[in-house]
C-alpha atoms as a PDB file:
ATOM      1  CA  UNK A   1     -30.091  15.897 -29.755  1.00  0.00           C
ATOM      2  CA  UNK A   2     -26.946  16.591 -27.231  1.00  0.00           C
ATOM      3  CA  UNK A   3     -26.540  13.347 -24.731  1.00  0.00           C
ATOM      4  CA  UNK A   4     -23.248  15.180 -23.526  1.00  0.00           C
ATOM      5  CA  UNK A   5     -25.034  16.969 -20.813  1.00  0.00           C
ATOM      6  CA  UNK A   6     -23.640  20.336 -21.681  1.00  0.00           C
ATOM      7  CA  UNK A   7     -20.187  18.720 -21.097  1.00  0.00           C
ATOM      8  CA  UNK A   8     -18.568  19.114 -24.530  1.00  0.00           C
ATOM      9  CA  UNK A   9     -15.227  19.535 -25.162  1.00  0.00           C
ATOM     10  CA  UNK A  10     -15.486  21.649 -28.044  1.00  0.00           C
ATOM     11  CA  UNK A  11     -14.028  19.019 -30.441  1.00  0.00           C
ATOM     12  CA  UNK A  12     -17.021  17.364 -32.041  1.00  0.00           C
ATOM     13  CA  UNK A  13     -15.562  14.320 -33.344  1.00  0.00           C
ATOM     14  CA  UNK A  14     -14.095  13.357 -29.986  1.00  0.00           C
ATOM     15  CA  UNK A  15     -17.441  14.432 -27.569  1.00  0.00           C
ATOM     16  CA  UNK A  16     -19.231  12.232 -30.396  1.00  0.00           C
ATOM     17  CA  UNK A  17     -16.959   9.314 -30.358  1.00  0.00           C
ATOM     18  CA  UNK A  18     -17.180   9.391 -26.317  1.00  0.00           C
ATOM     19  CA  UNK A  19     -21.206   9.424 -27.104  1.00  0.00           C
ATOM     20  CA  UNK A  20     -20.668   5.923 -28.665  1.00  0.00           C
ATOM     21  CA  UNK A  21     -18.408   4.357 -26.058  1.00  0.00           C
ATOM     22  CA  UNK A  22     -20.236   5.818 -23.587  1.00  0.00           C
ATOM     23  CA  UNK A  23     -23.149   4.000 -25.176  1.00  0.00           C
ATOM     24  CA  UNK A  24     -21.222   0.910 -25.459  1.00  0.00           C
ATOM     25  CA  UNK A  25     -19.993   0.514 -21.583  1.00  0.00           C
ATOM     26  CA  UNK A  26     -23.439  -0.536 -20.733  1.00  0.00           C
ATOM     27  CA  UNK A  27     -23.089  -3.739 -23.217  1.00  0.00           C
ATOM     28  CA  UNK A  28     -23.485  -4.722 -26.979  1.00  0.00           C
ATOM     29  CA  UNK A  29     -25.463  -2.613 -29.215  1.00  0.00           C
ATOM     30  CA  UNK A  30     -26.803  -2.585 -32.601  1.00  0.00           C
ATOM     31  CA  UNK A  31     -26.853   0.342 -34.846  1.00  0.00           C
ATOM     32  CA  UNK A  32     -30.337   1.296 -33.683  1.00  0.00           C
ATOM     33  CA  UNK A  33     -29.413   0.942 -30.444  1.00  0.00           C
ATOM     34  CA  UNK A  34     -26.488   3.381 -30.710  1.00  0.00           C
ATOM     35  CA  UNK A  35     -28.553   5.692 -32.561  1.00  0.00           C
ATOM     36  CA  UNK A  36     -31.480   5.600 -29.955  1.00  0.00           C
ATOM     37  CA  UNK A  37     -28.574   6.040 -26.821  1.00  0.00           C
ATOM     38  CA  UNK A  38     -26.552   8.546 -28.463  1.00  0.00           C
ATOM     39  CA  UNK A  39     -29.104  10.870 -30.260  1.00  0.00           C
ATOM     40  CA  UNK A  40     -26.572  10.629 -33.490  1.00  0.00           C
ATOM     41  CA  UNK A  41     -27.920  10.742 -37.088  1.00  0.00           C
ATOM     42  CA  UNK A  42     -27.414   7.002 -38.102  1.00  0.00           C
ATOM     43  CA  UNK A  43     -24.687   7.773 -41.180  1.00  0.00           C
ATOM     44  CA  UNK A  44     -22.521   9.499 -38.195  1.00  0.00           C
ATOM     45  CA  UNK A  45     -23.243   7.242 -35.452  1.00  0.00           C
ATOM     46  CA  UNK A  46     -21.931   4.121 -38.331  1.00  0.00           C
ATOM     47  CA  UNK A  47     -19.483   5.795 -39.552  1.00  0.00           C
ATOM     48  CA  UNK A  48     -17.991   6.975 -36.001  1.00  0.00           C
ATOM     49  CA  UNK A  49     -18.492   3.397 -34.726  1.00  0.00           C
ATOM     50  CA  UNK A  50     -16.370   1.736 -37.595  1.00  0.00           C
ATOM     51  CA  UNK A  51     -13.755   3.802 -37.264  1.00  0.00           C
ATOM     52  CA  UNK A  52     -13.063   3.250 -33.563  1.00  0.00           C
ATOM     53  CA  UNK A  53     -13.168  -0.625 -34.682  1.00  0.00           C
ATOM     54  CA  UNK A  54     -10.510   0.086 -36.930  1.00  0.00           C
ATOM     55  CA  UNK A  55      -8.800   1.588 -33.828  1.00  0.00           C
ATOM     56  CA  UNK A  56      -9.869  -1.773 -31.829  1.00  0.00           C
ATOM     57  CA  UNK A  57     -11.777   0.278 -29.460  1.00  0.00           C
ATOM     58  CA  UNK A  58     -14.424  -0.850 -30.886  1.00  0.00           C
ATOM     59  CA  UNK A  59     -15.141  -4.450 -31.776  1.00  0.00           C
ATOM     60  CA  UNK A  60     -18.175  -6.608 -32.884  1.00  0.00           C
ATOM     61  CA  UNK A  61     -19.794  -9.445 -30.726  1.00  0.00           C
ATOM     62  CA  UNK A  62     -20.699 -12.858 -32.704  1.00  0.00           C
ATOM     63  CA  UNK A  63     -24.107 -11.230 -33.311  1.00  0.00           C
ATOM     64  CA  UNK A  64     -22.080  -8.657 -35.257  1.00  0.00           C
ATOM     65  CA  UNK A  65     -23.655  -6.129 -32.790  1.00  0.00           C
ATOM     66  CA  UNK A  66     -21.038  -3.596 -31.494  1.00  0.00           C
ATOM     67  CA  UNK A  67     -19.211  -3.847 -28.656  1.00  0.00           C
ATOM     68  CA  UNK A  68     -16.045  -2.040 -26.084  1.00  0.00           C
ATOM     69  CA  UNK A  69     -12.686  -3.255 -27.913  1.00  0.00           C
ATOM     70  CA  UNK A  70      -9.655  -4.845 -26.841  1.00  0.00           C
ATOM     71  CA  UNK A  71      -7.572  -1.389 -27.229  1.00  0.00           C
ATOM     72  CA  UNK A  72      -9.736  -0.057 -23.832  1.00  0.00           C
ATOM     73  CA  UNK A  73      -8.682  -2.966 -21.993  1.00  0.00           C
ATOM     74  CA  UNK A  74      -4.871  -2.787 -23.153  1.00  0.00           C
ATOM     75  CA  UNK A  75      -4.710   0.907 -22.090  1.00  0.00           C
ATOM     76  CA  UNK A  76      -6.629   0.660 -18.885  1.00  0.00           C
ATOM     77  CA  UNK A  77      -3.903  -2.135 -18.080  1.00  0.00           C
ATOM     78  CA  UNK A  78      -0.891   0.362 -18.898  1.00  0.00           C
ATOM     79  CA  UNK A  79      -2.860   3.034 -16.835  1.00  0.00           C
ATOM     80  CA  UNK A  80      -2.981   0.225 -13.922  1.00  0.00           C
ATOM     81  CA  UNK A  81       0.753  -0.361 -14.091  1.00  0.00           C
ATOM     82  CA  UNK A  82       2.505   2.286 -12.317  1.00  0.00           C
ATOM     83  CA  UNK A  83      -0.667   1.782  -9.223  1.00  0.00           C
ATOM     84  CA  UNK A  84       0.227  -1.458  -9.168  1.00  0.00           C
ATOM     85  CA  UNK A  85       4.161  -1.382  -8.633  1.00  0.00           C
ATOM     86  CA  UNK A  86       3.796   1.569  -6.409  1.00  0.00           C
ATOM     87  CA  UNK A  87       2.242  -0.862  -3.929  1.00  0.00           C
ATOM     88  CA  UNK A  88       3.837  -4.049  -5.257  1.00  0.00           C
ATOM     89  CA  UNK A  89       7.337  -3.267  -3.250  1.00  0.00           C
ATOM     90  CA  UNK A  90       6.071  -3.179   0.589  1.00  0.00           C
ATOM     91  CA  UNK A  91       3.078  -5.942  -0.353  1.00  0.00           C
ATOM     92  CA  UNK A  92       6.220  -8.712  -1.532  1.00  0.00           C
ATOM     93  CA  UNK A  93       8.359  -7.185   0.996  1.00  0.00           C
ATOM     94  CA  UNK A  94       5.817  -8.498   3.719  1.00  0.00           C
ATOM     95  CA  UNK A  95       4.940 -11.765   1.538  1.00  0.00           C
ATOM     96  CA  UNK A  96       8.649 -12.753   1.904  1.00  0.00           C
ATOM     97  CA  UNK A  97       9.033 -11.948   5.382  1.00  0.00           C
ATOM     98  CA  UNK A  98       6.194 -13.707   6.256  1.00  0.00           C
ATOM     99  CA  UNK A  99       7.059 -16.742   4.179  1.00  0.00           C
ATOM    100  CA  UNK A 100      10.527 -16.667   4.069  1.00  0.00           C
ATOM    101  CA  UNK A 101      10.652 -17.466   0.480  1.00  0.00           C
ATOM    102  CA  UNK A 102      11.213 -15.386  -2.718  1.00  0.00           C
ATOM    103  CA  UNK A 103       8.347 -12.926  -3.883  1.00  0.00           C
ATOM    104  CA  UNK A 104       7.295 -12.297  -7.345  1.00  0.00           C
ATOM    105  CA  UNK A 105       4.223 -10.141  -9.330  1.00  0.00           C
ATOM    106  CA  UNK A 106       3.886 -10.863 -12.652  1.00  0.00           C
ATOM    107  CA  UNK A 107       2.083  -9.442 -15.750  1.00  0.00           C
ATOM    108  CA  UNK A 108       1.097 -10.703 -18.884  1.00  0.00           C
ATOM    109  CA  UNK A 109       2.263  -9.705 -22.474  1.00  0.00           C
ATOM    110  CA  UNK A 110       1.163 -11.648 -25.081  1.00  0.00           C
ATOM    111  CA  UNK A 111       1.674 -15.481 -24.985  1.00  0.00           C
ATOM    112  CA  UNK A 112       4.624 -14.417 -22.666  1.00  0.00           C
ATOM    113  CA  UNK A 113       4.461 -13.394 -18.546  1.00  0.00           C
ATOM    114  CA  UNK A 114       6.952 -10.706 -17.215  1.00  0.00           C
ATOM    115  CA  UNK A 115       8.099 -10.794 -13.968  1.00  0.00           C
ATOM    116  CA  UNK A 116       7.678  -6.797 -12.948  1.00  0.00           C
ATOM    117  CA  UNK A 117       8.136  -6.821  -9.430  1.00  0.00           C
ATOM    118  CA  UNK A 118      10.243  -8.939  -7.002  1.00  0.00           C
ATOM    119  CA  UNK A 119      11.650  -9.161  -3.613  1.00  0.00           C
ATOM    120  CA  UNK A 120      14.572 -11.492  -2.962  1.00  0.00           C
ATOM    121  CA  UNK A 121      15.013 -14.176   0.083  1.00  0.00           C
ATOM    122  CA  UNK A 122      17.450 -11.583   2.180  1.00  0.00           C
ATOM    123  CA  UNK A 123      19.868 -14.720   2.963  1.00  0.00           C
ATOM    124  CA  UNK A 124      20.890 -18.784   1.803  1.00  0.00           C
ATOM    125  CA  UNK A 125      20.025 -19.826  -1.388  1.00  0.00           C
ATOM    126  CA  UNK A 126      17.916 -17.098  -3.472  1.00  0.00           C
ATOM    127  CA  UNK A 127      14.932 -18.159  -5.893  1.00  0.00           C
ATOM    128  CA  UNK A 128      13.664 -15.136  -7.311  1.00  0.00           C
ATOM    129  CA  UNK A 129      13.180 -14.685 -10.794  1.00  0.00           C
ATOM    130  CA  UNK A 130      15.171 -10.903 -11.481  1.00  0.00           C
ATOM    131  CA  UNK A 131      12.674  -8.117 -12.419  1.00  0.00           C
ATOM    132  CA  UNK A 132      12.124  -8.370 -16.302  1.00  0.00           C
ATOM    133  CA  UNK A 133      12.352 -11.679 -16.594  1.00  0.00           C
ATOM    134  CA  UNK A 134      10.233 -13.167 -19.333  1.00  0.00           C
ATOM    135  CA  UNK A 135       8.920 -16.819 -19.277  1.00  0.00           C
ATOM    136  CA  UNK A 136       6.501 -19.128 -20.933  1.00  0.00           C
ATOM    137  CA  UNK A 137       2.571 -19.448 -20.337  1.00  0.00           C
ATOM    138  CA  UNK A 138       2.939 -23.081 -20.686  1.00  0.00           C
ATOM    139  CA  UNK A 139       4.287 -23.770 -16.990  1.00  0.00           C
ATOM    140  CA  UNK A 140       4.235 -22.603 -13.418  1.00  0.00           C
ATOM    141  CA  UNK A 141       1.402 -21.623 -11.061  1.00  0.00           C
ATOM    142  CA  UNK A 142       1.840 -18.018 -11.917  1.00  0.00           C
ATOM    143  CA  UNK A 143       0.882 -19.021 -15.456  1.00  0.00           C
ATOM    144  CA  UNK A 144      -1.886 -21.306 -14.077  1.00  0.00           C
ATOM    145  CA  UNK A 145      -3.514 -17.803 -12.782  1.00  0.00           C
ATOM    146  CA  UNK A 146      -2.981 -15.502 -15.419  1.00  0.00           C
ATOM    147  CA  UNK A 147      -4.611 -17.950 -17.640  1.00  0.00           C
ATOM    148  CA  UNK A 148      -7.219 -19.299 -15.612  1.00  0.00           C
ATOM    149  CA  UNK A 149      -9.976 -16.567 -15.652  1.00  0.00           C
ATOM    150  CA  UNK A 150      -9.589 -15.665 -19.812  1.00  0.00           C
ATOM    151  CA  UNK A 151     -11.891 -15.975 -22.345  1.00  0.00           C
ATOM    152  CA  UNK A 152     -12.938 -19.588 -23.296  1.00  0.00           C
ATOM    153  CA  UNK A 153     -11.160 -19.244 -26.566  1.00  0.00           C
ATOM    154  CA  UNK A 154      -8.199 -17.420 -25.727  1.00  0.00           C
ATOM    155  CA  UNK A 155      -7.886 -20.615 -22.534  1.00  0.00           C
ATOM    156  CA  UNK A 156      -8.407 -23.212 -24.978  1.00  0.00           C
ATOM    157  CA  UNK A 157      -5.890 -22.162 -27.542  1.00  0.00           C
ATOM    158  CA  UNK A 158      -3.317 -21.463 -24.301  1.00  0.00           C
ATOM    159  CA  UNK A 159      -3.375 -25.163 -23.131  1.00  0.00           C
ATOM    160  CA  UNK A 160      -1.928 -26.593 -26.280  1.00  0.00           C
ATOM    161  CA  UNK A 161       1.149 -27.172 -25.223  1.00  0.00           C
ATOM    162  CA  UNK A 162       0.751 -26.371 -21.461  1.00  0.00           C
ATOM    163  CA  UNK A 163       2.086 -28.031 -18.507  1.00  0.00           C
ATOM    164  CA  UNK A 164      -1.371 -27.816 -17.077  1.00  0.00           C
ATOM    165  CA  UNK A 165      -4.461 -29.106 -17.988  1.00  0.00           C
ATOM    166  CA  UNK A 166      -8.251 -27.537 -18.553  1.00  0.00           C
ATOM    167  CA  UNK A 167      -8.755 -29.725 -14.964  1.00  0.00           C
ATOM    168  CA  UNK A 168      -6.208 -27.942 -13.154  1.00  0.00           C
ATOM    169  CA  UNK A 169      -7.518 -24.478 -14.059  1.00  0.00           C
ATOM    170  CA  UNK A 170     -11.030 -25.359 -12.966  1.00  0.00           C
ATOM    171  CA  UNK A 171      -9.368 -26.245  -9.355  1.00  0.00           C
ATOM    172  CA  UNK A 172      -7.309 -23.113  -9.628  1.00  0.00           C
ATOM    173  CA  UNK A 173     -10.582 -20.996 -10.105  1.00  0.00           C
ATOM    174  CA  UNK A 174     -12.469 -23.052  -7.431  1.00  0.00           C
ATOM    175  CA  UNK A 175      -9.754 -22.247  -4.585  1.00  0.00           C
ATOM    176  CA  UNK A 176      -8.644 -19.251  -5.417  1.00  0.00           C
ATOM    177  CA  UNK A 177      -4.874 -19.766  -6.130  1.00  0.00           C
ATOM    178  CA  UNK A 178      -2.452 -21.749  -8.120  1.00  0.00           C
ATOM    179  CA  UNK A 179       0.185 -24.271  -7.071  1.00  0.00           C
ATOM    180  CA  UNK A 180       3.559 -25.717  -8.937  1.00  0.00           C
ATOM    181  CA  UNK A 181       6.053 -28.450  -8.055  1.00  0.00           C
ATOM    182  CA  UNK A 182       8.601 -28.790 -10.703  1.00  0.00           C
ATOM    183  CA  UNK A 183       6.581 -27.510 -13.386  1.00  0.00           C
ATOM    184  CA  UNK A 184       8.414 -25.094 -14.606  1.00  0.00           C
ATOM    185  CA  UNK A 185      11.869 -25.897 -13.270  1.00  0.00           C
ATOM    186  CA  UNK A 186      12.974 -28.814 -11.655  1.00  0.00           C
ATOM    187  CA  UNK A 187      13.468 -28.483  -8.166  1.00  0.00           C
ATOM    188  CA  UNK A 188      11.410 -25.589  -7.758  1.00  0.00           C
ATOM    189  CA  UNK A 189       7.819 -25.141  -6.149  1.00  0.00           C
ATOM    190  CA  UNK A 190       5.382 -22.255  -6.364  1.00  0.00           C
ATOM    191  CA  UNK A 191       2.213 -20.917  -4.961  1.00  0.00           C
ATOM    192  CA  UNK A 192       0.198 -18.176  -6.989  1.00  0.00           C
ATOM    193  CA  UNK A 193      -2.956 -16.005  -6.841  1.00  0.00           C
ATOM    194  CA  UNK A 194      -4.834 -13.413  -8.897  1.00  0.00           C
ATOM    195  CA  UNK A 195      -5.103  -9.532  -8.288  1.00  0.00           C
ATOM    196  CA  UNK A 196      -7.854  -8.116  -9.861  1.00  0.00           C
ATOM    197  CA  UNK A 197      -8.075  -4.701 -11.594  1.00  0.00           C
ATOM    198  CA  UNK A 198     -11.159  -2.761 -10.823  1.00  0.00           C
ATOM    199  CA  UNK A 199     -13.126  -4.572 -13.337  1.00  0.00           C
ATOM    200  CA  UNK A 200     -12.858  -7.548 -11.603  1.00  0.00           C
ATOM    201  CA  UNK A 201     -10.455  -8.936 -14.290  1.00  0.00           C
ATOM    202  CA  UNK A 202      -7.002 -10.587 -13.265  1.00  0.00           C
ATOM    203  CA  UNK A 203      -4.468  -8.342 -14.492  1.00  0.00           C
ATOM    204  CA  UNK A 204      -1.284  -9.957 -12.495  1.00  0.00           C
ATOM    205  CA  UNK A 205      -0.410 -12.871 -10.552  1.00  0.00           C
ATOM    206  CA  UNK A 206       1.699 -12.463  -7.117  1.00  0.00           C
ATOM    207  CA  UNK A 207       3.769 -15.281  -6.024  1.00  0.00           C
ATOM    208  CA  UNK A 208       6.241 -17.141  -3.643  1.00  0.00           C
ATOM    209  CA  UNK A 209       8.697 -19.600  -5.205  1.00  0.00           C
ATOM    210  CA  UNK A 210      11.746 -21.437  -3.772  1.00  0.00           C
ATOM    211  CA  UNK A 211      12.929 -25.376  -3.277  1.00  0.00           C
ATOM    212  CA  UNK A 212      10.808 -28.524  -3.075  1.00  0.00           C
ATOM    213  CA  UNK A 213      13.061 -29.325  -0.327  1.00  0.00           C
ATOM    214  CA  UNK A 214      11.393 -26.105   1.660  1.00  0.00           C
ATOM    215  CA  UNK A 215       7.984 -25.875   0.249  1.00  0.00           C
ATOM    216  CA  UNK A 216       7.433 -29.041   0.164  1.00  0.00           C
ATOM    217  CA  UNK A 217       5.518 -31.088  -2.532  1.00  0.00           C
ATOM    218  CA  UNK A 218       2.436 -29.198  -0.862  1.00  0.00           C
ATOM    219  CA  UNK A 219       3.440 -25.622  -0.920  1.00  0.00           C
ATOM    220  CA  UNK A 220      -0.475 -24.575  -1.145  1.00  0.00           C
ATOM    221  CA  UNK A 221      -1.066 -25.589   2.460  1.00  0.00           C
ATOM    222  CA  UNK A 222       1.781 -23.736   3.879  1.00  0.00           C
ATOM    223  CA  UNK A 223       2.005 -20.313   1.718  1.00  0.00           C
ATOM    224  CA  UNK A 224      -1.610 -20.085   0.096  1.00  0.00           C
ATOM    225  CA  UNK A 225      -3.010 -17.712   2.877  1.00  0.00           C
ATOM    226  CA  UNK A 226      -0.084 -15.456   2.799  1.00  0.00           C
ATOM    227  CA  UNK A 227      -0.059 -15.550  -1.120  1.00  0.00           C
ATOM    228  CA  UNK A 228      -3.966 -14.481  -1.363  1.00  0.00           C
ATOM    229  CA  UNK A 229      -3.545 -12.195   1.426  1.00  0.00           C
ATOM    230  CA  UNK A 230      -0.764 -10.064  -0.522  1.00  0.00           C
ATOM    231  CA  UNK A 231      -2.972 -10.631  -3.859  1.00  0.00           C
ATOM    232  CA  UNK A 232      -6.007  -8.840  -1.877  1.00  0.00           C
ATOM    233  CA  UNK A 233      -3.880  -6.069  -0.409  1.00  0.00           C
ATOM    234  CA  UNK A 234      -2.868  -4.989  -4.658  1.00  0.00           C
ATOM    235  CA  UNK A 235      -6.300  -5.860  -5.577  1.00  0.00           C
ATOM    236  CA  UNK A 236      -7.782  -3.263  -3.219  1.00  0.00           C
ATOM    237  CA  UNK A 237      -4.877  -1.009  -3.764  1.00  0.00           C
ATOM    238  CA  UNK A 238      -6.203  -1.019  -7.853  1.00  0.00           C
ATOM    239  CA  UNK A 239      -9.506  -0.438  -6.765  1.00  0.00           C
ATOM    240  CA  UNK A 240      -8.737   2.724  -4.165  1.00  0.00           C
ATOM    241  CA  UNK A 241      -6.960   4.216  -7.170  1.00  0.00           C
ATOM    242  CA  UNK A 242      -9.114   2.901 -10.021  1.00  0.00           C
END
């Protein structure tokens, strides 16, 4: 039986392989199942399906049924990357001028963030973090966001040692955005909020930082707009591209 629609590449193990992630985008399977939507002898359709877990594009759900891996996610997020910094300059370039404070996008890596994009104040006292900067999850609004929508698991083990608690990331997904008075850095406040691949998930966090003196020990009520504003404009940006 040929589920390929007469679209093969002429490399069997690869149009087969695509069969069972194909199979696998509409949620978790069992053997049978992958059998019955692929149309692959059971021996093949196992033995295909355990090799791309060894890959980890492939993984197994607590059922032990079989499930998209964490590799797919990973590489959609590098294919992501150059879309998002292509927009990324003019979107903090207007976030600045319309705040008057520093402008930053962030990524995560690990149980690090990475500041990838950035535009500077253009006079007085400047607050941005330099492009390639990497800091700690534990502290900071844009680390309130990039941790706020993961897995239950993966949140949990992030808050031992954070700055924030489970509390504060409930609020964070209830408004929408993240603030940060001297969290990180003393002295320094922060308003943050998600842009979404086009999944849905958060793959970065764009924010304004500068003083308490200027943002006050309320910067959500004066930058919050502006920050999810600039967070839509990359979020649709992903999804026009995606």
């Amino acid at each position: 039986m040929d589920n390929t629609g007469g679209a093969s590449s002429g490399v069997g193990v690869l149009d087969k392989a695509a069969l069972v992630l194909s199979a696998l985008e509409s949620g978790p399977a069992t053997l049978a199942g992958l059998v019955t939507a692929t149309g692959l002898a059971r021996p093949t359709a196992h033995r295909l399906a355990v090799a791309l877990e060894h890959h980890r594009m492939v993984a197994r759900d607590m059922q032990g049924r079989f499930i998209l891996g964490p590799r797919l996610s990973e590489l959609a997020a590098a294919a992501g990357e150059d879309r998002l910094l292509a927009t990324a300059g003019p979107v903090l370039t207007h976030l600045r001028d319309v705040t008057g404070e520093s402008a930053q996008l962030y990524r995560r890596q690990g149980d690090m963030r990475i500041c990838v994009a950035a535009a500077e104040r253009l006079s007085g006292l400047r607050d941005t973090v330099p492009v390639g900067s990497t800091l700690p999850m534990k502290a900071g609004s844009a680390a309130q966001v990039l941790m706020a929508w993961e897995e239950p698991e993966r949140l949990h083990r992030g808050l031992q040692g954070a700055r924030f608690t489970a509390t504060a990331l409930s609020g964070v997904r209830r408004r929408g955005w993240a603030q940060s008075i001297g969290e990180r850095e003393p002295g320094v406040a922060s308003v943050s909020a998600p842009v979404r691949g086009p999944s849905n998930r958060v793959v970065a966090a764009v924010s304004v930082s500068g003083p308490i003196e200027r943002l006050t020990r309320h910067p959500g009520r004066m930058h919050a707009q502006a920050v999810l504003d600039a967070a839509m404009r990359l979020t649709e940006a992903l999804r026009r591209n995606g």
